[in-house]
Protein backbone atom coordinates (compact mmCIF):
# COMPACT_ATOMS: atom_id res chain seq x y z
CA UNK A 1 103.95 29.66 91.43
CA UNK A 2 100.44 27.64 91.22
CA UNK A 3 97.62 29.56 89.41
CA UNK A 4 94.81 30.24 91.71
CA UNK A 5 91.73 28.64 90.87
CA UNK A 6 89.16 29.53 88.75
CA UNK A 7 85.48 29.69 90.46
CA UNK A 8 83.47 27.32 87.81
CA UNK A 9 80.04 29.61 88.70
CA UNK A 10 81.35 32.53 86.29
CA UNK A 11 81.80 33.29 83.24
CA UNK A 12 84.77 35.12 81.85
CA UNK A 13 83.12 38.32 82.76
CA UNK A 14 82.19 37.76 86.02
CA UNK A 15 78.61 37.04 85.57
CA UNK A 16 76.48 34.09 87.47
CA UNK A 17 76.45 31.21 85.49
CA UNK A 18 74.86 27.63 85.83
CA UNK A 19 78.10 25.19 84.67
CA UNK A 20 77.63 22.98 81.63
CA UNK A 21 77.89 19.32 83.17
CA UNK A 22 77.20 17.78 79.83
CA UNK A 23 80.00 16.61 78.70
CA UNK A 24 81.54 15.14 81.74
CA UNK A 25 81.49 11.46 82.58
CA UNK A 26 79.09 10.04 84.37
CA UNK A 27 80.41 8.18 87.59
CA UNK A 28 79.38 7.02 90.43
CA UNK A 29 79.51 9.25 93.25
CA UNK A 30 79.25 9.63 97.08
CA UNK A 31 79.50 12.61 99.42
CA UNK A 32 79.06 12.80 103.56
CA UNK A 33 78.36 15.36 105.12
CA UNK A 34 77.80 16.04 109.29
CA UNK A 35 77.01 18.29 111.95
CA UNK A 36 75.65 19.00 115.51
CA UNK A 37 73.18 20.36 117.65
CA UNK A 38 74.21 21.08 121.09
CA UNK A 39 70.93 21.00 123.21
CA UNK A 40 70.85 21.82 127.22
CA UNK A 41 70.85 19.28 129.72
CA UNK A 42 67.23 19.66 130.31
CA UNK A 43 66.49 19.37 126.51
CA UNK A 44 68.51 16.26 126.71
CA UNK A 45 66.50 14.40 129.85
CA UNK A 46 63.14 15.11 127.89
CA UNK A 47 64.66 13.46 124.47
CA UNK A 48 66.09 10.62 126.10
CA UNK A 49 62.69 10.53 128.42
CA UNK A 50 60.40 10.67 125.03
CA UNK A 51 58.63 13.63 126.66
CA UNK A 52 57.89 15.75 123.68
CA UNK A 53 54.74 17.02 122.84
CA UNK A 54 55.47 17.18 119.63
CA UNK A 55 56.74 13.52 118.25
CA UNK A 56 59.98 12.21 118.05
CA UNK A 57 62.33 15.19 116.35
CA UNK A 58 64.82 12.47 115.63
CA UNK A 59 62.80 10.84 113.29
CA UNK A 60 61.12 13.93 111.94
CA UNK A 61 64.63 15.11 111.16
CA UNK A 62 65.66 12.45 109.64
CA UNK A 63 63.15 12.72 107.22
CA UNK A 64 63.30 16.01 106.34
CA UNK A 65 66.84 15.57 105.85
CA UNK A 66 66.02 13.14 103.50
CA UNK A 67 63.34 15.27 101.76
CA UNK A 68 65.85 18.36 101.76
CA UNK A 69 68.95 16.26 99.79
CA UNK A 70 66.44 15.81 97.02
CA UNK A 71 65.38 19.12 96.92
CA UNK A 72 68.72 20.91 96.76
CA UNK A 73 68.28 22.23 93.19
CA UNK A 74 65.56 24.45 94.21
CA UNK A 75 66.94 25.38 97.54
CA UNK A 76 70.42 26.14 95.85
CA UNK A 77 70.33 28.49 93.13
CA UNK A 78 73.21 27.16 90.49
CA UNK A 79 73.12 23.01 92.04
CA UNK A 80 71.86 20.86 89.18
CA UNK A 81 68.95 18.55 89.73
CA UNK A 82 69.96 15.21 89.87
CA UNK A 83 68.57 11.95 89.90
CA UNK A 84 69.51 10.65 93.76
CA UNK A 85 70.21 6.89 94.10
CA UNK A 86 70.48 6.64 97.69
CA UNK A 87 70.13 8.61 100.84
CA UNK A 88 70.49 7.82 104.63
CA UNK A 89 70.49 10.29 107.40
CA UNK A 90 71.51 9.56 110.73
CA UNK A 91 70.75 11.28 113.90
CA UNK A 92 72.51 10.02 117.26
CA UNK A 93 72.46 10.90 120.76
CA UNK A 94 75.47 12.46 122.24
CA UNK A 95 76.51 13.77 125.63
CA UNK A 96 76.03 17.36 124.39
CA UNK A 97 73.03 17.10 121.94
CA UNK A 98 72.48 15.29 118.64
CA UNK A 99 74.98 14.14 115.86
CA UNK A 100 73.63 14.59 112.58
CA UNK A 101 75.38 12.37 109.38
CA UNK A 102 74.30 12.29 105.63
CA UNK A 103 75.23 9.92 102.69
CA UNK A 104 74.01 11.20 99.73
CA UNK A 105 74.91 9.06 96.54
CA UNK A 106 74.32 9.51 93.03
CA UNK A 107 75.23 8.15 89.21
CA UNK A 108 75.95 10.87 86.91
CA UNK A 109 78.13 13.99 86.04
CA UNK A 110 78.82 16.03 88.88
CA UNK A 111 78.41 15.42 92.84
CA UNK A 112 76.06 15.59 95.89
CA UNK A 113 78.26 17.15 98.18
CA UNK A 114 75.41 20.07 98.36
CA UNK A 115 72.61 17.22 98.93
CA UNK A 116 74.50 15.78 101.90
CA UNK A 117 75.35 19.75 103.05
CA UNK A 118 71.66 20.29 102.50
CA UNK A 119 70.64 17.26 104.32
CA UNK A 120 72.57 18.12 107.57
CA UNK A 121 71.33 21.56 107.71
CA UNK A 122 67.46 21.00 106.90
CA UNK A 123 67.34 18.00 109.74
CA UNK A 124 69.65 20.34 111.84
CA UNK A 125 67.23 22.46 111.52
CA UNK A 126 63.88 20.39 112.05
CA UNK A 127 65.85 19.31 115.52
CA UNK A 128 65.73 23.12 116.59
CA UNK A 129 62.00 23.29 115.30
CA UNK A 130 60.93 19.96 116.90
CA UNK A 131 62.45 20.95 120.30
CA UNK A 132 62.62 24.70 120.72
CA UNK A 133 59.62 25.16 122.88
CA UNK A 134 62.25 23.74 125.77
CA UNK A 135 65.21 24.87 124.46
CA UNK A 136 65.74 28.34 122.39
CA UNK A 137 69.36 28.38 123.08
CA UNK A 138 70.05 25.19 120.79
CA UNK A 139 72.81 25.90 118.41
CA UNK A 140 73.84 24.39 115.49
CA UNK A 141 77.81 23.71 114.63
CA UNK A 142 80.32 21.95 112.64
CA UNK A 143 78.11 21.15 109.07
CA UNK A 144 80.91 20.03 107.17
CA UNK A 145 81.94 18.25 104.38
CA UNK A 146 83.64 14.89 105.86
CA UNK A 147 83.86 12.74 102.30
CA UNK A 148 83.48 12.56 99.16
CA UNK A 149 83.82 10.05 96.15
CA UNK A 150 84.29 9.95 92.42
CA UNK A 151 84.41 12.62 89.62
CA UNK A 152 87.89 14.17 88.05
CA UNK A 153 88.86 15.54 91.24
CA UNK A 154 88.44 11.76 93.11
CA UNK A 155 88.35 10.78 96.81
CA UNK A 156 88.41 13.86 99.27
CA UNK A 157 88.43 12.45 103.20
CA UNK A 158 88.40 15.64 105.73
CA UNK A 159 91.53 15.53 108.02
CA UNK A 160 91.01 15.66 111.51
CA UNK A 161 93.42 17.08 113.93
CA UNK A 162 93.64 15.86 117.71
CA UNK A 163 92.07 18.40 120.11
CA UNK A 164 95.63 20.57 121.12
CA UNK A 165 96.06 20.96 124.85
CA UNK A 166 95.92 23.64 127.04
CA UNK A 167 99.08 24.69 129.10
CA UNK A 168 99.04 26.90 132.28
């Protein structure tokens, strides 16, 4: 029977612990992360008619997003600082609101999964600030982990499963 794993964030007596990434090799490293807004139809006219009062949220999310993934350590209490090599976040248009994306990438010793995480949830959230004069009943869903790259534990790709249909 497999040994369940060990959470790396304590010690051996339970206590809160920041782990020691110093000896590990440095590699190069990529993680993607995603999620969505879901906006009202209304909300949706106005973005796609550029009627907002306030700017255009897409690109104010965007960078935040960007702003957030290199901010993580002090957002995240035990996340290393790390030196950030590249970062693109993408916002898109979709029938039922806005698709958010991150690609966080780094060289060093342990991974940006949390900067992409980050990333997704700070421009999720500038979306909601941006556009919530019209729309308070935004909500924010899926901010997930989609891929990540490099390290001991290697290539990670989430699996998705084919929407399973409804019988009457």
């Amino acid at each position: 029977m497999p040994r369940p794993a060990r959470l790396t964030h304590t010690d051996a007596d339970g206590r809160l612990r920041m782990v020691d990434v110093g000896g590990k090799a440095v590699t190069e490293r990529e993680a993607v992360a995603s999620g969505h807004v879901v906006l009202s139809a209304a909300t949706r006219r106005a973005l796609a008619g550029g009627r907002l009062k306030k700017g255009d949220p897409l690109q104010a999310a965007r960078l935040a997003g960007v702003m957030a993934a290199k901010r993580t350590s002090d957002l995240i209490p035990l996340c290393h600082p790390l030196v950030l090599t590249g970062i693109d976040v993408e916002l898109t248009p979709t029938p039922r609101g806005i698709a958010i994306r991150a690609a966080v990438r780094t060289s060093g010793p342990t991974g940006v999964e949390m900067e992409a995480l980050t990333a997704v949830s700070v421009a999720a959230l500038t979306v909601y600030d941006m556009l919530k004069a019209i729309d308070t009943g935004m909500v924010i869903e899926g901010v997930q982990l989609d891929e990540k790259r490099g390290g001991r534990s290697g290539h990670y790709r989430r699996v998705t499963r084919p929407a399973r249909r409804r019988t009457r």
